[in-house]
N, C-alpha and C. Protein backbone atom coordinates (compact mmCIF):
# COMPACT_ATOMS: atom_id res chain seq x y z
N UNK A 1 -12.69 -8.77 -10.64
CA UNK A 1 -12.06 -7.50 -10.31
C UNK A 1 -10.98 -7.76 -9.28
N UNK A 2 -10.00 -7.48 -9.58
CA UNK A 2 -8.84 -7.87 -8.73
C UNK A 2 -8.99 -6.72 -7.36
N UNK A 3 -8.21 -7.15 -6.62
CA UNK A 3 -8.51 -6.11 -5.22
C UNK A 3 -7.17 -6.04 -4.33
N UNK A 4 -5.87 -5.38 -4.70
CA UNK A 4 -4.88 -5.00 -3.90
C UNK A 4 -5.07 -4.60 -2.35
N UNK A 5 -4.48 -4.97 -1.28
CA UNK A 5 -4.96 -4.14 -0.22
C UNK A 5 -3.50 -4.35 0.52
N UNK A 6 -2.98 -2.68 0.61
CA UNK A 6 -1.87 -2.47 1.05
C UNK A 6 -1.25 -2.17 2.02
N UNK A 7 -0.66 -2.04 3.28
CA UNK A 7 -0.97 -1.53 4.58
C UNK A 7 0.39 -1.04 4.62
N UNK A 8 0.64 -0.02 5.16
CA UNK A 8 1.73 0.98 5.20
C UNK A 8 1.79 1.39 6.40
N UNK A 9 2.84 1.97 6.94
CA UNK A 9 3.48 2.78 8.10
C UNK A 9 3.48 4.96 7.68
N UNK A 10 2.30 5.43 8.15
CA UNK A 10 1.90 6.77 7.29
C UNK A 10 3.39 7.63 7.24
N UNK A 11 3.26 8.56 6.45
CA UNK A 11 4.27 9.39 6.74
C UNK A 11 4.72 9.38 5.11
N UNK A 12 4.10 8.83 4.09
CA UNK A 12 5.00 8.82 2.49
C UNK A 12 3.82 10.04 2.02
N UNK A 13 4.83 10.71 1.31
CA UNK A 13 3.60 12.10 0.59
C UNK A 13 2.39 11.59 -0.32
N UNK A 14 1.97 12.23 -0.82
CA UNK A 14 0.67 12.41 -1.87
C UNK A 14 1.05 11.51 -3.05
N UNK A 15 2.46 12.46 -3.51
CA UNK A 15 3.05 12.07 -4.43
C UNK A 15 3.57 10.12 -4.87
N UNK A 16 4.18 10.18 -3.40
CA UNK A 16 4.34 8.51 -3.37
C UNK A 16 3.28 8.12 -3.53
N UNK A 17 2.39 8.31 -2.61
CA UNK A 17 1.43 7.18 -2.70
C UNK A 17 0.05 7.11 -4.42
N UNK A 18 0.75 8.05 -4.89
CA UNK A 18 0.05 7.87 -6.51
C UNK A 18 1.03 7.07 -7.22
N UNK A 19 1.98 7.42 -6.83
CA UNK A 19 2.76 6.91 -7.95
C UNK A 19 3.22 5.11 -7.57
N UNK A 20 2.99 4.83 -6.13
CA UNK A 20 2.71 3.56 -5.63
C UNK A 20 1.63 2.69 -6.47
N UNK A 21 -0.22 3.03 -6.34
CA UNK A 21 -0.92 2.99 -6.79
C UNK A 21 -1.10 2.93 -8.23
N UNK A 22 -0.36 3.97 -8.79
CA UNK A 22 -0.26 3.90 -10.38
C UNK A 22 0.77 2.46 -10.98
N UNK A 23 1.76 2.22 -9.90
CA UNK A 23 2.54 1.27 -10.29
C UNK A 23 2.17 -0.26 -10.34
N UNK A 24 1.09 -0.21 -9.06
CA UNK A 24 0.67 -1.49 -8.85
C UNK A 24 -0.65 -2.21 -9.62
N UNK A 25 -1.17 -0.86 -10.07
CA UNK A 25 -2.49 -1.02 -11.21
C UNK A 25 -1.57 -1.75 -12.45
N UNK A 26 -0.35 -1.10 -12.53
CA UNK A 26 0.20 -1.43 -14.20
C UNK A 26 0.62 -2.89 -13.37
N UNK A 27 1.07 -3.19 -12.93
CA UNK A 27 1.58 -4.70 -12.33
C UNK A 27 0.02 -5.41 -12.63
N UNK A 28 -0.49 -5.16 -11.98
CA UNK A 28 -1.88 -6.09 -12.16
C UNK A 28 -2.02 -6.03 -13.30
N UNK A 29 -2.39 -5.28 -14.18
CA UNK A 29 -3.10 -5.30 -15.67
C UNK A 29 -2.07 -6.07 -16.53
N UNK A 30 -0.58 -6.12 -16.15
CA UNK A 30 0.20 -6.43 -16.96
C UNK A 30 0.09 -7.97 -16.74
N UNK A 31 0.07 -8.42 -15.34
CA UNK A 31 -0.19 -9.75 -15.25
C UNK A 31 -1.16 -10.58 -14.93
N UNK A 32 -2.18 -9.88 -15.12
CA UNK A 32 -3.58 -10.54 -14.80
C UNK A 32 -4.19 -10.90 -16.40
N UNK A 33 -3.92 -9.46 -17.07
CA UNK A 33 -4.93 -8.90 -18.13
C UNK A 33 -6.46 -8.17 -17.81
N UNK A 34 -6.42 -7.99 -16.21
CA UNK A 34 -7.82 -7.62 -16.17
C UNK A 34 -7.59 -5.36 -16.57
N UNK A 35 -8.44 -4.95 -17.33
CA UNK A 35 -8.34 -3.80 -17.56
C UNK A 35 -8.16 -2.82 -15.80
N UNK A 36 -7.28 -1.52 -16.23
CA UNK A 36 -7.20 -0.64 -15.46
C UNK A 36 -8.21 -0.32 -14.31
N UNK A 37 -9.45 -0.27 -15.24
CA UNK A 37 -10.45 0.44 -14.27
C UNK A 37 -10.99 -0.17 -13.68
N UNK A 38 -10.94 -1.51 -13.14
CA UNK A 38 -11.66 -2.82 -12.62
C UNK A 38 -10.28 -3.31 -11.43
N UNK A 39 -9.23 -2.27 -11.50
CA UNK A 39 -8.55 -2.76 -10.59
C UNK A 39 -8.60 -2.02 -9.61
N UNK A 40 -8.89 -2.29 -8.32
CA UNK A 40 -8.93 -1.68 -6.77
C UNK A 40 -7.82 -2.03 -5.81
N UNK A 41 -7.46 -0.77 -5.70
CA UNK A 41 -5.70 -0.49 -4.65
C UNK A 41 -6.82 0.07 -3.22
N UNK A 42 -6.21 -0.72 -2.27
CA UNK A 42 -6.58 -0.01 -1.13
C UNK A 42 -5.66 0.18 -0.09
N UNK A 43 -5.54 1.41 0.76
CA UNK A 43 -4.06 1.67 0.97
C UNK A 43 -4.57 2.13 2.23
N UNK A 44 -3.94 1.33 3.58
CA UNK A 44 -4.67 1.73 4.95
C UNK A 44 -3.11 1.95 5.62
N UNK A 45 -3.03 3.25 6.16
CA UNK A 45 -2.13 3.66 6.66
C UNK A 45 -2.48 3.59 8.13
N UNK A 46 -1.14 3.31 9.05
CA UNK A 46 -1.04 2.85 10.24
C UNK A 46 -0.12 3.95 10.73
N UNK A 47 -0.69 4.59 11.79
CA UNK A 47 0.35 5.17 12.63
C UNK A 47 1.57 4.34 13.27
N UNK A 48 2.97 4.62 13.36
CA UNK A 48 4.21 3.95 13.98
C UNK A 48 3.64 3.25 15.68
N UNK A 49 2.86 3.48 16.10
CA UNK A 49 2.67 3.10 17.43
C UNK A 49 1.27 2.06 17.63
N UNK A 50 0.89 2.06 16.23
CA UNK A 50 0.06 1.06 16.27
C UNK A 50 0.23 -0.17 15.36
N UNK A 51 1.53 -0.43 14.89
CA UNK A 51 2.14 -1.33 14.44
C UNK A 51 3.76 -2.24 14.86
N UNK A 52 3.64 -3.41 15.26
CA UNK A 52 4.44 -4.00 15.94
C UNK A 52 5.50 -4.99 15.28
N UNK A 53 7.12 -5.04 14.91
CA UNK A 53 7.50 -6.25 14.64
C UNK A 53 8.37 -6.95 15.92
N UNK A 54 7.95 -8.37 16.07
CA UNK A 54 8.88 -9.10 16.93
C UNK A 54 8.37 -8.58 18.53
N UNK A 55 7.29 -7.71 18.27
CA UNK A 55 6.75 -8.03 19.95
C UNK A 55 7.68 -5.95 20.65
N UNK A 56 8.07 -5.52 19.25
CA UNK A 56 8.54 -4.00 19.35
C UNK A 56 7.91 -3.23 18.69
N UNK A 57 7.10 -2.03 18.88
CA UNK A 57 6.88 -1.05 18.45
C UNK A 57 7.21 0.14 17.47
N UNK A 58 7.06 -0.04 16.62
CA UNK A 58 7.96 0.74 15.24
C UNK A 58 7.84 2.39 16.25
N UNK A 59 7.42 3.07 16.84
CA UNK A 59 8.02 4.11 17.35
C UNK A 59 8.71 3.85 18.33
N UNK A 60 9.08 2.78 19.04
CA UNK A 60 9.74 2.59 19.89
C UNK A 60 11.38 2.29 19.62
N UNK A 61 11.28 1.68 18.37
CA UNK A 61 12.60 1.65 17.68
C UNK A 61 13.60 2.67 17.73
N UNK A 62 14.92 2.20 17.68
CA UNK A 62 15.63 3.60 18.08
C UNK A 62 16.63 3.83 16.42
């Protein structure tokens, strides 16, 4: 069973994030061959202030 695990910066609608999920299931199935329903997306959203690049704070960014 394949197992995606995605980590994001929150703030994308409902909408994105299905249609994220729906996209990345067809990526897997297309290149794995393992069926749809055996594939697991997990999608952990991070608030801007609890994620850092280069030692800066994505809300701190201007």
């Amino acid at each position: 069973m394949p197992i995606v695990d995605i980590h994001l910066i929150a703030g994308r609608s409902q909408d994105q994030l299905k249609g994220l999920v729906e996209d990345v299931t067809a990526a897997v199935v297309k290149n794995t061959g393992a069926p749809a329903e055996h594939v697991h997306v997990i999608l952990s959203e991070m608030e801007k202030n609890r994620y850092s690049v280069g030692g800066v704070l994505k809300s701190d960014e201007k």
